[in-house]
C-alpha atoms as a PDB file:
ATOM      1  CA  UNK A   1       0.000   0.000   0.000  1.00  0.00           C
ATOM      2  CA  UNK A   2       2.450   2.767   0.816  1.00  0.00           C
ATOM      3  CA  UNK A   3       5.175   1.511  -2.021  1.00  0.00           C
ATOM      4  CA  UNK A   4       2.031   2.453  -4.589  1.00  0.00           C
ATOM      5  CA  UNK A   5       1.348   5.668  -2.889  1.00  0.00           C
ATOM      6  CA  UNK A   6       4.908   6.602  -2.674  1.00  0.00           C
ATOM      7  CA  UNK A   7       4.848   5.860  -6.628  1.00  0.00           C
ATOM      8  CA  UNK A   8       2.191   7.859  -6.829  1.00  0.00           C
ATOM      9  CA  UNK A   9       3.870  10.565  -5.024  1.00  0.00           C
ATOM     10  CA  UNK A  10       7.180  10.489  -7.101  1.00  0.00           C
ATOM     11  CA  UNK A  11       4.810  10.579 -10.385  1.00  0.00           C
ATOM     12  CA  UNK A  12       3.502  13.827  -9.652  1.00  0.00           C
ATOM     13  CA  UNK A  13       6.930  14.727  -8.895  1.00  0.00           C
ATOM     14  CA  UNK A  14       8.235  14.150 -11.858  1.00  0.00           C
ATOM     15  CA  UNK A  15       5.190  15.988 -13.465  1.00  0.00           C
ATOM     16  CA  UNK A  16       5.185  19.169 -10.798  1.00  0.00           C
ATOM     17  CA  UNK A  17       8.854  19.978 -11.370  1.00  0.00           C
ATOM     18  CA  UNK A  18       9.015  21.122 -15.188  1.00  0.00           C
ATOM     19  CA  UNK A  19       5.616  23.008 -14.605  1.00  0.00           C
ATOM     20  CA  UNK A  20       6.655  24.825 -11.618  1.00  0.00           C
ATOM     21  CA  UNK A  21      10.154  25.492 -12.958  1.00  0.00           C
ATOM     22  CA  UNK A  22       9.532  26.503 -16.304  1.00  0.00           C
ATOM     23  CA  UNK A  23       6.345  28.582 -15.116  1.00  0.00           C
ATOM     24  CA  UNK A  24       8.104  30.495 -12.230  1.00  0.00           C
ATOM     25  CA  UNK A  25      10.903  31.484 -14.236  1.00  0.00           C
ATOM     26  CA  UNK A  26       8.532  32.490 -17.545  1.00  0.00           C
ATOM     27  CA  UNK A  27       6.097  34.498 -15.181  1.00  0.00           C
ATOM     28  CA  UNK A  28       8.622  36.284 -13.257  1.00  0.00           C
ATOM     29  CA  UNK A  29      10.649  36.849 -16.588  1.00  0.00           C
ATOM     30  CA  UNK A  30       7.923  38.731 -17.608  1.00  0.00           C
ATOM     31  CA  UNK A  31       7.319  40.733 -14.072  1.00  0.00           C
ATOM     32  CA  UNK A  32      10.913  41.660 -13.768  1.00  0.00           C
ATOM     33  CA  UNK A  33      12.040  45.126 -14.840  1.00  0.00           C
ATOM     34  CA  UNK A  34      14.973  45.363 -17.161  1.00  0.00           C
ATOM     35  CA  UNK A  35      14.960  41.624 -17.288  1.00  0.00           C
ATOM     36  CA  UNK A  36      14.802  40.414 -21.256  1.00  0.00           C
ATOM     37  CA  UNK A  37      14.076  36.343 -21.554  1.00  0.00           C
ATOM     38  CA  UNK A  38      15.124  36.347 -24.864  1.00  0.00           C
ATOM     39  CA  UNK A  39      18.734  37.628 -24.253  1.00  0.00           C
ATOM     40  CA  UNK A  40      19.685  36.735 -20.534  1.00  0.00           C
ATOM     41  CA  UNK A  41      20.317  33.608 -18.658  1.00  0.00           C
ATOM     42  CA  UNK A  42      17.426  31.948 -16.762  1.00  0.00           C
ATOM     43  CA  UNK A  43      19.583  31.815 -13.521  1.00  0.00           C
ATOM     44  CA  UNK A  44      20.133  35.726 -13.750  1.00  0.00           C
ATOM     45  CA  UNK A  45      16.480  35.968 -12.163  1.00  0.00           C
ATOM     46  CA  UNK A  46      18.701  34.760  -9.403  1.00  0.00           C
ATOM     47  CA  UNK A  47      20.060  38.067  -8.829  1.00  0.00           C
ATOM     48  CA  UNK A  48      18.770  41.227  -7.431  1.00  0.00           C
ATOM     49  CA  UNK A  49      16.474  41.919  -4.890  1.00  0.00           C
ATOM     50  CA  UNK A  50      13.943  39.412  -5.820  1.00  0.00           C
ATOM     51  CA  UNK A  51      16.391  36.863  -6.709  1.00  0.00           C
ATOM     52  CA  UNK A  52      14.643  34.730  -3.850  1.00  0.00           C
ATOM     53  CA  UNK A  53      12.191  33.393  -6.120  1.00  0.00           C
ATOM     54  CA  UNK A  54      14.327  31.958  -8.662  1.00  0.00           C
ATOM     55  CA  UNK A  55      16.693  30.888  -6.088  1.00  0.00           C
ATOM     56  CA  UNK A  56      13.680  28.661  -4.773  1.00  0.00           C
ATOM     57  CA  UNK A  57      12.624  27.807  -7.549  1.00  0.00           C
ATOM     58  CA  UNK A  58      15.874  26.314  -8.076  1.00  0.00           C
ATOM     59  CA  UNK A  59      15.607  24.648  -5.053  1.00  0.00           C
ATOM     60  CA  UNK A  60      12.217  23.344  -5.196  1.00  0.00           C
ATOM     61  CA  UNK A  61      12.953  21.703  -8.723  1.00  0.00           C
ATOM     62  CA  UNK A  62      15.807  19.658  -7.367  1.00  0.00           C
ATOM     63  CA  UNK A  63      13.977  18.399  -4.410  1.00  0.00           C
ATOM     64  CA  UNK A  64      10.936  17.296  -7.066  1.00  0.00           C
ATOM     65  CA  UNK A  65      13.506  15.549  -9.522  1.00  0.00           C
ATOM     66  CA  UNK A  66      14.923  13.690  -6.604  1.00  0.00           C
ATOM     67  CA  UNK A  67      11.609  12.464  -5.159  1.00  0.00           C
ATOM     68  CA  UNK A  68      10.705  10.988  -8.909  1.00  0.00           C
ATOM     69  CA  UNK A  69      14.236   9.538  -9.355  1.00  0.00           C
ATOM     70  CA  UNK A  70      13.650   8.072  -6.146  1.00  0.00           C
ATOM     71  CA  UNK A  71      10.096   6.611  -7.467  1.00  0.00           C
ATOM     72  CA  UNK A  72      11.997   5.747 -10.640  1.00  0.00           C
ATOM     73  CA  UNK A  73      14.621   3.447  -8.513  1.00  0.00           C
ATOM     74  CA  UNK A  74      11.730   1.403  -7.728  1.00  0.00           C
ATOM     75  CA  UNK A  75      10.100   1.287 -11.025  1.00  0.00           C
ATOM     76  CA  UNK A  76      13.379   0.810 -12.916  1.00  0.00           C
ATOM     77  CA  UNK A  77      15.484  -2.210 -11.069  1.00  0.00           C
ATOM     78  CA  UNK A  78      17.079  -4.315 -13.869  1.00  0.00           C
ATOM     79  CA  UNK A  79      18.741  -2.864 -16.800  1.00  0.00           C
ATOM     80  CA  UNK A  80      21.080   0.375 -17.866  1.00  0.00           C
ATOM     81  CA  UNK A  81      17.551   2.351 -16.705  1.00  0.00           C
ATOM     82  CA  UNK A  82      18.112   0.953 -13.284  1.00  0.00           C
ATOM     83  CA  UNK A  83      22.302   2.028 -13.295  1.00  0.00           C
ATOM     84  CA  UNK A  84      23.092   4.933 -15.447  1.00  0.00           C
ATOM     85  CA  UNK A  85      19.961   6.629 -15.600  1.00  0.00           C
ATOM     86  CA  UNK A  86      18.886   6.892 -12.246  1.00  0.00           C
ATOM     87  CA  UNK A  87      22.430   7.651 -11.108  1.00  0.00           C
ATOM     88  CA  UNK A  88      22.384  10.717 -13.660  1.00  0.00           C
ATOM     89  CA  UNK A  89      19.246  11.951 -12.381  1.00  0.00           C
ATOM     90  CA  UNK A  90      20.119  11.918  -9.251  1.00  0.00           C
ATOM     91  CA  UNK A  91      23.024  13.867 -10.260  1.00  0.00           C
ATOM     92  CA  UNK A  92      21.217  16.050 -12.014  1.00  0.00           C
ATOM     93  CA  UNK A  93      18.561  16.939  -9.206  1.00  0.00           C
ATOM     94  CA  UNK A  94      21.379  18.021  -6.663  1.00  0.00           C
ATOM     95  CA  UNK A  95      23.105  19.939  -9.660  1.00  0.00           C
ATOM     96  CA  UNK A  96      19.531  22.158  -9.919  1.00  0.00           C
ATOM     97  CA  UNK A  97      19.204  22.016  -6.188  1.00  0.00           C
ATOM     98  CA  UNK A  98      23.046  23.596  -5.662  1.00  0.00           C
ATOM     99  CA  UNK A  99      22.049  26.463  -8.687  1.00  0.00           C
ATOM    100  CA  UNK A 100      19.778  27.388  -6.274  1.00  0.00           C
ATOM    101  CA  UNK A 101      21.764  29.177  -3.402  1.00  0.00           C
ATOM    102  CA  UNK A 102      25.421  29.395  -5.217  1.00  0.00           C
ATOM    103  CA  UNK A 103      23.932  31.905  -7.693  1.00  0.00           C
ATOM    104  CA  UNK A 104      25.910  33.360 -10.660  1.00  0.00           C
ATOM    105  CA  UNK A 105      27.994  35.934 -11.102  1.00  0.00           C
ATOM    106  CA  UNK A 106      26.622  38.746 -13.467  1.00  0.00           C
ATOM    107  CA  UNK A 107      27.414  38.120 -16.894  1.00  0.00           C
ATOM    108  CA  UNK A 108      29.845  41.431 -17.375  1.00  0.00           C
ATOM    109  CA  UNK A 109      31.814  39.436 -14.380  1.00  0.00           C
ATOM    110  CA  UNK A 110      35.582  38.983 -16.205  1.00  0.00           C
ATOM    111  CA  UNK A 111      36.357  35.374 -15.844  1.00  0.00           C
ATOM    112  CA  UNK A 112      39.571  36.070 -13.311  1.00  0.00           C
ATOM    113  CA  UNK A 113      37.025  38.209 -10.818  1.00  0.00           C
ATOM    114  CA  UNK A 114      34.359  34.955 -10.864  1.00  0.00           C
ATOM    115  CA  UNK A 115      33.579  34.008  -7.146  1.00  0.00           C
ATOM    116  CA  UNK A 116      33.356  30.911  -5.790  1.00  0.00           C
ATOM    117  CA  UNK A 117      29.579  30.778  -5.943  1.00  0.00           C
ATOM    118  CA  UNK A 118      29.337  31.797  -9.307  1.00  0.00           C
ATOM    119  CA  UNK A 119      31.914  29.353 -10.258  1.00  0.00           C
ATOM    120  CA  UNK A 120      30.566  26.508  -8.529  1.00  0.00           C
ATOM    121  CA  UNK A 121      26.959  27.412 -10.426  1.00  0.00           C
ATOM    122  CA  UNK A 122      28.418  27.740 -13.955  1.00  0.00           C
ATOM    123  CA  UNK A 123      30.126  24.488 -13.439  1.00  0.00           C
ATOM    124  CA  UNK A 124      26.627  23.000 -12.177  1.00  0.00           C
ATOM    125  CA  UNK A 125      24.670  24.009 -15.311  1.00  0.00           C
ATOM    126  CA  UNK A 126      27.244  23.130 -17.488  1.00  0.00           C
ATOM    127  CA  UNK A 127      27.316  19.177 -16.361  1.00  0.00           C
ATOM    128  CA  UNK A 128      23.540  19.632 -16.140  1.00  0.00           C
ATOM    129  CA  UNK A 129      22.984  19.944 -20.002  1.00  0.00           C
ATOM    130  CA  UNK A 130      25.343  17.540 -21.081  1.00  0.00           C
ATOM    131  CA  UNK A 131      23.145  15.435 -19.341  1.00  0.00           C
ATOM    132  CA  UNK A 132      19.908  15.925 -20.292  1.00  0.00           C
ATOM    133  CA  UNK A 133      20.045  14.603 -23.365  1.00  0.00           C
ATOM    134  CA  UNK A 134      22.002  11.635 -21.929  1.00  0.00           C
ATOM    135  CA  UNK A 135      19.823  10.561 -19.692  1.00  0.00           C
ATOM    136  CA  UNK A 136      17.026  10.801 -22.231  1.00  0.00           C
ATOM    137  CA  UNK A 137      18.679   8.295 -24.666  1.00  0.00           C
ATOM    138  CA  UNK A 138      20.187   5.752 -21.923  1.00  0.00           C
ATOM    139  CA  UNK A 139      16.274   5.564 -21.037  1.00  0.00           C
ATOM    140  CA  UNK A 140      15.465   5.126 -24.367  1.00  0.00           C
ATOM    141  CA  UNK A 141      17.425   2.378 -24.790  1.00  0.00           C
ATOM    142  CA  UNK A 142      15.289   0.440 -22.363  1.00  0.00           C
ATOM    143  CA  UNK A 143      11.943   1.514 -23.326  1.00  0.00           C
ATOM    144  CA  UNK A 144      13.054  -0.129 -26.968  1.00  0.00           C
ATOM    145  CA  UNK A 145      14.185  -3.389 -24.852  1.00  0.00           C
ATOM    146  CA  UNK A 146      10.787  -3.469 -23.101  1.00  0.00           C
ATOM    147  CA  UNK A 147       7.423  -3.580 -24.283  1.00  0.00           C
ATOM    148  CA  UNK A 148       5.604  -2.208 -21.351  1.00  0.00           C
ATOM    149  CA  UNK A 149       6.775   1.163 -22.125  1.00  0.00           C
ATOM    150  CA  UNK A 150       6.406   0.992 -25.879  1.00  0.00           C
ATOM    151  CA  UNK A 151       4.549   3.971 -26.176  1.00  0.00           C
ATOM    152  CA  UNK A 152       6.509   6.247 -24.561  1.00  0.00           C
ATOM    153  CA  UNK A 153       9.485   5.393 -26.881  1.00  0.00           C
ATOM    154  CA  UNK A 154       8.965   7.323 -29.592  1.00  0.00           C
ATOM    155  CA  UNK A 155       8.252  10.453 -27.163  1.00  0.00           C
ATOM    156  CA  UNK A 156      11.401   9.776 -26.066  1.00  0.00           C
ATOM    157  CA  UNK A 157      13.366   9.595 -29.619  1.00  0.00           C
ATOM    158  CA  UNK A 158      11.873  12.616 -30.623  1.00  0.00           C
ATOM    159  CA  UNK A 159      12.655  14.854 -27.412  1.00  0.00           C
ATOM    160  CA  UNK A 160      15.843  13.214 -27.258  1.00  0.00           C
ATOM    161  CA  UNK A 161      16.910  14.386 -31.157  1.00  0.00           C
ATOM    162  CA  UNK A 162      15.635  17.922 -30.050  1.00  0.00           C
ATOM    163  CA  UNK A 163      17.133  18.044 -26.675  1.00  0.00           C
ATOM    164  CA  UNK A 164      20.894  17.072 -27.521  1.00  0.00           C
ATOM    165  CA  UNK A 165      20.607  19.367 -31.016  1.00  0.00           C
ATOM    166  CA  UNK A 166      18.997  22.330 -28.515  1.00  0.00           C
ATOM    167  CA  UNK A 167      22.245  21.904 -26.171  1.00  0.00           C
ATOM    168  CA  UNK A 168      24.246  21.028 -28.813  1.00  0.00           C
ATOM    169  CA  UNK A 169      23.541  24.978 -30.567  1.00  0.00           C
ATOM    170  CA  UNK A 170      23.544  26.745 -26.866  1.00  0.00           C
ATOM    171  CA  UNK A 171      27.112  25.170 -25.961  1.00  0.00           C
ATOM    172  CA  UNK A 172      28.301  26.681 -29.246  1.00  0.00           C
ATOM    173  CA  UNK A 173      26.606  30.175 -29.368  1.00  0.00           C
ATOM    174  CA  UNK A 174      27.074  30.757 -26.239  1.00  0.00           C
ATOM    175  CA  UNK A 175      31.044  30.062 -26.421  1.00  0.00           C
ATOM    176  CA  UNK A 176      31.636  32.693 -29.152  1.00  0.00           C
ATOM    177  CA  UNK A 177      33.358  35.402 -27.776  1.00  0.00           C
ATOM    178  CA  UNK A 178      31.116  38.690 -27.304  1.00  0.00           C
ATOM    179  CA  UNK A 179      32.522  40.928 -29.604  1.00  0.00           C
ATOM    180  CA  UNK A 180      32.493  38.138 -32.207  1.00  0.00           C
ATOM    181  CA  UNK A 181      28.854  36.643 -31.332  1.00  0.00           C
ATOM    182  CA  UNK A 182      26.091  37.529 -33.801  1.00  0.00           C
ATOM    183  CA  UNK A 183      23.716  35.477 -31.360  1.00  0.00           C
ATOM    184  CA  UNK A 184      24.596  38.054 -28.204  1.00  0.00           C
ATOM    185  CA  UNK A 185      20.528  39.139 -27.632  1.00  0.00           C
ATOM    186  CA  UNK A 186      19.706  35.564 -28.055  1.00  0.00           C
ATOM    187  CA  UNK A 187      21.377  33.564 -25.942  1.00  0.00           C
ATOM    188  CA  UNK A 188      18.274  33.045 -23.306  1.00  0.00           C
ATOM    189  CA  UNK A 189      16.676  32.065 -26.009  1.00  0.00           C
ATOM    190  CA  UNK A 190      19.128  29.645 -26.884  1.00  0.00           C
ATOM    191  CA  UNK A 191      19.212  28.262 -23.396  1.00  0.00           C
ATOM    192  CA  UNK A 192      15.499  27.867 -22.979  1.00  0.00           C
ATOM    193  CA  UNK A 193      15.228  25.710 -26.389  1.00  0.00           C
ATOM    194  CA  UNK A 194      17.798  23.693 -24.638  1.00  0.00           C
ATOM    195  CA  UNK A 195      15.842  23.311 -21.141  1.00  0.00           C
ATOM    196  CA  UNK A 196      12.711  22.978 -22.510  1.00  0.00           C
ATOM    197  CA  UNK A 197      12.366  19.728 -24.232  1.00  0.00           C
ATOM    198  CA  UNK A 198      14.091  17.814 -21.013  1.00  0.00           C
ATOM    199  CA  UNK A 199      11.224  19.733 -18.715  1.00  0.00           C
ATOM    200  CA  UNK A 200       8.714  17.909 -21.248  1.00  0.00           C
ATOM    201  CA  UNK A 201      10.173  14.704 -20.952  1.00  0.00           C
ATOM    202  CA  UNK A 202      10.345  14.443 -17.692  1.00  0.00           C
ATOM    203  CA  UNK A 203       6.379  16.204 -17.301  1.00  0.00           C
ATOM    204  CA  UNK A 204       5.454  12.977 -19.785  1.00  0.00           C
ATOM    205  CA  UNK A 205       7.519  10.366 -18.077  1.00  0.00           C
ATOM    206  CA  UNK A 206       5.663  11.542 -14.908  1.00  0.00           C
ATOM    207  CA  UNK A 207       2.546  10.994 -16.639  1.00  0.00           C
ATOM    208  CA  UNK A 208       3.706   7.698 -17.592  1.00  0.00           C
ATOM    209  CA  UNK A 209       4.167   6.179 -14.198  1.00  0.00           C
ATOM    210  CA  UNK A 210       0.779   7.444 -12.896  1.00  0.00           C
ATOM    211  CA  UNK A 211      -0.961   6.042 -16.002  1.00  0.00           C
ATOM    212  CA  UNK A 212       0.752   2.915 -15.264  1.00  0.00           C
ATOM    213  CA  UNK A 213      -0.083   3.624 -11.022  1.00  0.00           C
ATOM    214  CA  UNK A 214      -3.831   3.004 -12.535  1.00  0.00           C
END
């Protein structure tokens, strides 16, 4: 009885986290003054005086990531699913959690005057989307090796293509030097097409286990 209703409880999680995360940030993107989505950083809502919100938000997402990957331990016992995709989400949910209260530096900051925090949370985003889309396809790889989650594999193949091309343009535009990057007033952008699909894949892998809860 309580091993289904913690399954339950991990499910909606896993389908809480991208819709709290991606909301906060897009609502109070919009509220903030001076603050332009399409050209700054998501975790630049983490400065200022209402950087509080984003900071939780941070928070609040790693907690929810870590509660499904702990439902998905369950669910997921045998396999590569069971080893190298839970271990990366777990990695990935304290990586979100720490981008929380080690907050970056502003992005004028010259890379020798970076403090610790803002080195420690550039380091933490930058392992967390080079893997996203490696979790997504180590998953995939099981749901192609087992038929109970046969329709959630093409989901998967198609979020997955999207995701590692999303991260695979943001790592690139946003490494071009400033004076040399045509992409400068895009680069939020940029980072949210990267984001986004993983925060969908996890919403519909969420829905998945509480279908399969039914």
């Amino acid at each position: 009885m309580f091993k289904n209703q913690f399954r339950k409880l991990s499910a909606w999680a896993g389908i809480l986290a991208p819709i709290i995360f991606v909301g906060v940030f897009t609502v109070e993107g919009v509220l903030r003054n001076g603050y332009d989505p399409m050209r700054m950083y998501i975790s630049a809502l983490s400065l200022g005086n209402r950087g509080w919100i984003q900071i939780s938000n941070f928070i609040v997402l790693g907690l929810l990531l870590f509660i499904f990957t702990l439902g998905l331990s369950k669910e997921f016992q045998t396999g590569k699913a069971s080893r190298g995709g839970i271990i990366t989400l777990y990695i990935i949910s304290v990586l979100f959690f720490i981008s929380g209260p080690f907050v970056m530096d502003p992005t004028e900051t010259p890379a020798d005057q970076m403090s610790v925090h803002g080195l420690i949370h550039g380091l933490s985003g930058g392992i967390v989307f080079l893997l996203m889309p490696i979790i997504i396809f180590i998953f995939l790889r099981h749901f192609f090796s087992d038929n109970n989650w046969q329709s959630f594999r093409w989901w998967t193949l198609i979020l997955g293509v999207i995701e590692a091309t999303g991260v695979i343009i943001f790592t690139y535009v946003s490494k071009i030097p400033v004076e040399q990057n045509a992409y400068i007033n895009l680069l939020g952008l940029f980072q949210r097409i990267a984001l986004i699909p993983f925060m969908v894949w996890v919403f519909i892998f969420g829905t998945e286990i509480l279908r399969k809860q039914k």
